[in-house]
N, C-alpha and C. Protein backbone atom coordinates (compact mmCIF):
# COMPACT_ATOMS: atom_id res chain seq x y z
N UNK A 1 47.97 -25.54 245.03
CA UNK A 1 48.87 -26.64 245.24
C UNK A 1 48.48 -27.28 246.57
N UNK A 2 48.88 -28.77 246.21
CA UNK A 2 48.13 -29.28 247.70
C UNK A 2 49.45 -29.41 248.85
N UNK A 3 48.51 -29.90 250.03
CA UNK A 3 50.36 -29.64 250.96
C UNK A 3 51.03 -30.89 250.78
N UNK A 4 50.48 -31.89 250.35
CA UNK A 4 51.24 -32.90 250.11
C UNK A 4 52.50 -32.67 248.77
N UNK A 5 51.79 -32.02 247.89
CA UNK A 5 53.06 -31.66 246.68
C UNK A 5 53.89 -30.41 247.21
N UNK A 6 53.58 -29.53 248.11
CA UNK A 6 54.19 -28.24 248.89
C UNK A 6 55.46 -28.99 249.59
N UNK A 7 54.85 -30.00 250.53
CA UNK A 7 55.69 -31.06 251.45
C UNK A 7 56.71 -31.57 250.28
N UNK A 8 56.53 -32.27 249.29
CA UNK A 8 57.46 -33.00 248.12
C UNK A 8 58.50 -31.72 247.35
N UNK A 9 57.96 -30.85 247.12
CA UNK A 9 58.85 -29.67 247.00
C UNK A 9 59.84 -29.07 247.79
N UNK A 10 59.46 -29.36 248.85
CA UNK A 10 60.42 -28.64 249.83
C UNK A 10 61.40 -29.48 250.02
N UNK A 11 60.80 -30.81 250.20
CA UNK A 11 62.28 -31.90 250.52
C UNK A 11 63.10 -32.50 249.29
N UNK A 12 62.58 -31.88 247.98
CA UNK A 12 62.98 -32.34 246.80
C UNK A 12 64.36 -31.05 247.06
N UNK A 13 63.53 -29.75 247.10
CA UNK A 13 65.12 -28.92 247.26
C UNK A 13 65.66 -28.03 248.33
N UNK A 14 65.73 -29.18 249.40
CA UNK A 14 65.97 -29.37 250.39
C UNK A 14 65.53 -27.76 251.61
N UNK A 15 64.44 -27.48 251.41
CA UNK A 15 63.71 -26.64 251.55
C UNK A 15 63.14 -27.11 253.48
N UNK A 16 63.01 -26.38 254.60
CA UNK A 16 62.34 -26.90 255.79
C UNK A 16 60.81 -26.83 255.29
N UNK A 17 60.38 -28.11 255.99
CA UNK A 17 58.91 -28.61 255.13
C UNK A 17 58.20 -27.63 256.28
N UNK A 18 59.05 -26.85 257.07
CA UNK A 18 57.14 -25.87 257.53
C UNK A 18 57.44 -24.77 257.13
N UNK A 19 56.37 -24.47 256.78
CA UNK A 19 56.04 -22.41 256.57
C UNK A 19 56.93 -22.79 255.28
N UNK A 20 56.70 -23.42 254.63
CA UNK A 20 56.89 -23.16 253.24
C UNK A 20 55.96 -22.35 252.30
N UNK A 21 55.64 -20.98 251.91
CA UNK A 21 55.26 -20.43 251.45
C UNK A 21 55.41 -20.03 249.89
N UNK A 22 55.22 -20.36 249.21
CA UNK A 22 55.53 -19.47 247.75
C UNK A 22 55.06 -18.32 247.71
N UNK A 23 56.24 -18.05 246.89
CA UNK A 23 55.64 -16.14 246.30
C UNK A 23 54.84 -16.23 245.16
N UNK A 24 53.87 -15.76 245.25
CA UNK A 24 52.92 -15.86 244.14
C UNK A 24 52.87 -15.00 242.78
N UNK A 25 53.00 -14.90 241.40
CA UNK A 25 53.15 -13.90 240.96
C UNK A 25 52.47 -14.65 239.46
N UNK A 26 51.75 -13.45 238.38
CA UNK A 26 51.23 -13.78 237.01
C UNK A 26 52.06 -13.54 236.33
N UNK A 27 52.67 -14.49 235.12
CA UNK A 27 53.27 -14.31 233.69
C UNK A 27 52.90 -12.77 233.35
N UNK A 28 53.67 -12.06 232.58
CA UNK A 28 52.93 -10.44 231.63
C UNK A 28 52.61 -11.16 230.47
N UNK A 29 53.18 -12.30 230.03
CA UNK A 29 52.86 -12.54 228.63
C UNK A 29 51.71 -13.45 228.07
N UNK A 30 51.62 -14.54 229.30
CA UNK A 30 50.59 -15.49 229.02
C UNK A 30 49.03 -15.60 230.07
N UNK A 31 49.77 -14.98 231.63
CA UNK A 31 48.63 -14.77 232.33
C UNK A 31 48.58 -15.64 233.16
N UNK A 32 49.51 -17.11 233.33
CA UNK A 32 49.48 -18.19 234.00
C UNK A 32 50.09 -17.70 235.69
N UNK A 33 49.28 -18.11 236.73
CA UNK A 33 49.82 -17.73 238.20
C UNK A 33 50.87 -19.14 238.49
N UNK A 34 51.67 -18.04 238.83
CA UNK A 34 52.87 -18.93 239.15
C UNK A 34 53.40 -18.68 240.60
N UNK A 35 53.88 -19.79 241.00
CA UNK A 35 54.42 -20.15 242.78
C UNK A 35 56.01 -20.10 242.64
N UNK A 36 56.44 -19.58 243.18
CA UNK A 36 57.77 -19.68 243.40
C UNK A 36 58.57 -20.11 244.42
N UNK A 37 59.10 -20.88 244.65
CA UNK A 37 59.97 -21.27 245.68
C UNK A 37 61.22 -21.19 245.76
N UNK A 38 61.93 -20.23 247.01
CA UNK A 38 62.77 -20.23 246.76
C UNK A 38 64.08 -20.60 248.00
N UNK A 39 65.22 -21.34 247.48
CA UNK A 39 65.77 -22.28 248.71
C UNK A 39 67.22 -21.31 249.38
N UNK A 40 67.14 -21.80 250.41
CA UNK A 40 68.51 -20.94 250.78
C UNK A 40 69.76 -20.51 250.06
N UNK A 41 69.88 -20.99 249.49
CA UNK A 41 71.06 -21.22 248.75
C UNK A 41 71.03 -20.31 247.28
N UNK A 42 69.69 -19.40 247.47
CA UNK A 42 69.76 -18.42 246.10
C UNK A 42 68.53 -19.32 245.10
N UNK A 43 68.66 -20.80 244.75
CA UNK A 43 67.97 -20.95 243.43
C UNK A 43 66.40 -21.14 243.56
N UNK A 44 65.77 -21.49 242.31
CA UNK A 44 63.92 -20.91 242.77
C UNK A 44 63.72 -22.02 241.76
N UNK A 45 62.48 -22.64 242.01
CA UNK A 45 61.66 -23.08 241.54
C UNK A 45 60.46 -22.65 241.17
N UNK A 46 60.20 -22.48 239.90
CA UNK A 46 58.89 -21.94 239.19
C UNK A 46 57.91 -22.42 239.21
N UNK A 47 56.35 -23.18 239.44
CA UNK A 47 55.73 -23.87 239.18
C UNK A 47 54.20 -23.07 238.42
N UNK A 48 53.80 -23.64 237.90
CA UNK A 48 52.48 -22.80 236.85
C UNK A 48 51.24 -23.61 238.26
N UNK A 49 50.91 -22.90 238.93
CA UNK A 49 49.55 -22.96 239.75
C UNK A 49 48.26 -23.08 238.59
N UNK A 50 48.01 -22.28 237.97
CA UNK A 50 46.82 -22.21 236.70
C UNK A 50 47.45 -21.87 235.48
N UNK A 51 47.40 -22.33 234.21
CA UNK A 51 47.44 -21.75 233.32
C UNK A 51 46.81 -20.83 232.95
N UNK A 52 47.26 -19.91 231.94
CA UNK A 52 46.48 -18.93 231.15
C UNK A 52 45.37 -19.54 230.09
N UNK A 53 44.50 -18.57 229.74
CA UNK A 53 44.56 -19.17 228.25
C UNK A 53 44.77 -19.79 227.39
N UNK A 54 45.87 -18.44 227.19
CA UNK A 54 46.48 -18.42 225.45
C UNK A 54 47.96 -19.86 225.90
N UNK A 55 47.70 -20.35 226.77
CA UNK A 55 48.81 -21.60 226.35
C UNK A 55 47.76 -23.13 227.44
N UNK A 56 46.72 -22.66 227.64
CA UNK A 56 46.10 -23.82 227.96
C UNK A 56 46.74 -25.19 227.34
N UNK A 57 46.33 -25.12 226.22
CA UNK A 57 46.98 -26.35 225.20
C UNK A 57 48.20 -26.65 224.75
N UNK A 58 49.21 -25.80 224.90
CA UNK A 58 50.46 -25.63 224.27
C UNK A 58 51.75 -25.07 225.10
N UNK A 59 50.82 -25.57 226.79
CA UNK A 59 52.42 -25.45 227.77
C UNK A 59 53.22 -26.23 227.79
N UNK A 60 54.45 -25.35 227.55
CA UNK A 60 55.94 -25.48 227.35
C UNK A 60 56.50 -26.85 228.72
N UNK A 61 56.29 -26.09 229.83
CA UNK A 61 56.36 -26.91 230.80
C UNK A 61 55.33 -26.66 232.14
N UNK A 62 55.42 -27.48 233.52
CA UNK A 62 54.65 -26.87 234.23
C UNK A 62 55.33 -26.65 235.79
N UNK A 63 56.83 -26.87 235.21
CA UNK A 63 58.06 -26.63 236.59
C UNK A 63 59.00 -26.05 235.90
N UNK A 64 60.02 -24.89 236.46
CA UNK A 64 61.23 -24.78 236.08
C UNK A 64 61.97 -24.77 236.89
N UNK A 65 63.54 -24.83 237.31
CA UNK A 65 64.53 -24.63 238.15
C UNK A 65 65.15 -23.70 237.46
N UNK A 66 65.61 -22.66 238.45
CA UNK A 66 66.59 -21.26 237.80
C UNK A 66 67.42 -21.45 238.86
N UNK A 67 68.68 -21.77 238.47
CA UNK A 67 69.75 -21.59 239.40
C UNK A 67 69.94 -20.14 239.89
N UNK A 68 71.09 -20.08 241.28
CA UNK A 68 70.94 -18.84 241.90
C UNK A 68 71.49 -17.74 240.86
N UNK A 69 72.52 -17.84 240.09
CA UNK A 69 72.96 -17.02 238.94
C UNK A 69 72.31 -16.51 238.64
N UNK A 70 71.15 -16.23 237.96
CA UNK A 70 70.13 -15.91 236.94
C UNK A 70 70.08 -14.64 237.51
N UNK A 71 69.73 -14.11 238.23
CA UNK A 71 69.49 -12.47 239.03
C UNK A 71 68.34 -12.57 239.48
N UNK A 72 67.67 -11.62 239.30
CA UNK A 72 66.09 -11.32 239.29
C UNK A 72 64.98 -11.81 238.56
N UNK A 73 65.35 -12.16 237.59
CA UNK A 73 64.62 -12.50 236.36
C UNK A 73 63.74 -13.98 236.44
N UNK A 74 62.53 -14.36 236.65
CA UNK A 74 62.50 -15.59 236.70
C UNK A 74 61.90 -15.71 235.03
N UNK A 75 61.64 -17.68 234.33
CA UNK A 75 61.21 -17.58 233.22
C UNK A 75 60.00 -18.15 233.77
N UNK A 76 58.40 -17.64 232.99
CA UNK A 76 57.52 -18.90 232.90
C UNK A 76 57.95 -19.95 231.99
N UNK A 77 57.30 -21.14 233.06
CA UNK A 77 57.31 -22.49 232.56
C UNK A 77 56.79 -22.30 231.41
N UNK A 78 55.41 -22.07 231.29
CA UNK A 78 54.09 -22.46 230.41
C UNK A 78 54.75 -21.92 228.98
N UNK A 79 55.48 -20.38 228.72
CA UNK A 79 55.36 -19.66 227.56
C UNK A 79 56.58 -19.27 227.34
N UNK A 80 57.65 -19.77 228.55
CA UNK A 80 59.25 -19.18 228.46
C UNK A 80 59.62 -17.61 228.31
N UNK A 81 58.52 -16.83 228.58
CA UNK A 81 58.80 -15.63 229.03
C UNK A 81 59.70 -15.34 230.16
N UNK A 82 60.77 -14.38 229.86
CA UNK A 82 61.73 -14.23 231.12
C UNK A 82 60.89 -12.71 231.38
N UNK A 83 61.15 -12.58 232.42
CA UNK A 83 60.40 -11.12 233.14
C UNK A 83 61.23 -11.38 235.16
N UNK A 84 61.38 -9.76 235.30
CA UNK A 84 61.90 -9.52 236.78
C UNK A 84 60.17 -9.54 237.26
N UNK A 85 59.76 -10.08 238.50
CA UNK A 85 58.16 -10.19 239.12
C UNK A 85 58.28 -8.66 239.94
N UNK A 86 59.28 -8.15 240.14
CA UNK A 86 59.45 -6.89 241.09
C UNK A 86 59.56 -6.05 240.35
N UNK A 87 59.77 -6.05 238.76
CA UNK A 87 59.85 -4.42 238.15
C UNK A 87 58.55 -4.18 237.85
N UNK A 88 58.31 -2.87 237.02
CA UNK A 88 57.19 -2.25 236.61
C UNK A 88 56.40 -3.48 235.76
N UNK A 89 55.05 -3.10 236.18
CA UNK A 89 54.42 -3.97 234.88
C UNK A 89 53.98 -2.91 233.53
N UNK A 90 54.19 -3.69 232.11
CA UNK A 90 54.35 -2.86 231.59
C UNK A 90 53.37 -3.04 230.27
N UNK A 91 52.01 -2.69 230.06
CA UNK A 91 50.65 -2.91 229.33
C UNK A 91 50.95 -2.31 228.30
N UNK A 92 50.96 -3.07 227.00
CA UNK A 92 50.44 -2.92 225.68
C UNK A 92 49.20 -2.19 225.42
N UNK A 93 49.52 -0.80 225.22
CA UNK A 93 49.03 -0.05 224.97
C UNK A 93 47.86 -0.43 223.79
N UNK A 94 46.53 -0.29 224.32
CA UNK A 94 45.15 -0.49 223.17
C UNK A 94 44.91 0.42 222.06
N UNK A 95 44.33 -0.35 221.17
CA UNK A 95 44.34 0.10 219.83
C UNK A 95 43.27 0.77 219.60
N UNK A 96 43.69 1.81 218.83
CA UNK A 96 43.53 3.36 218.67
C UNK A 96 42.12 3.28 217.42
């Protein structure tokens, strides 16, 4: 992300435009790296940095807003997978 859209993010949700950092974290389901931002006030913004793959062609979106309610859980944009980024990751076991 460039700092000019970093800068537009932050003042979109009302975020201080320095040391704005996202937390960085991958979808489990689709693989897309995603930025997170998140504002005082509890709520986060999702953004898809790269897509995956398997939704190159067929992302859902490429921003979400999760109000502070939600808990832990953020969704990807790209594939609408909900997943906590802090619990276990958890691999589909290969075929036998």
């Amino acid at each position: 992300m460039n700092d000019r859209r970093r800068v537009h993010m932050a003042e979109k949700h009302g975020l201080a435009t320095h040391n704005v950092e996202p937390a960085k974290t991958r979808c489990p389901r689709c693989e897309s790296r995603l930025d997170v931002f998140e504002s005082p006030s509890g709520s986060r913004t999702v953004s898809v940095a790269f897509l995956g793959l398997t939704v190159e062609m067929t992302a859902t979106a490429l921003e979400l807003f999760i109000p502070r309610d939600r808990g832990a859980e953020i969704q990807c944009p790209a594939c609408t997978c909900s997943f906590d980024p802090s619990g276990p990751v958890r691999r589909i076991p290969g075929l036998k």
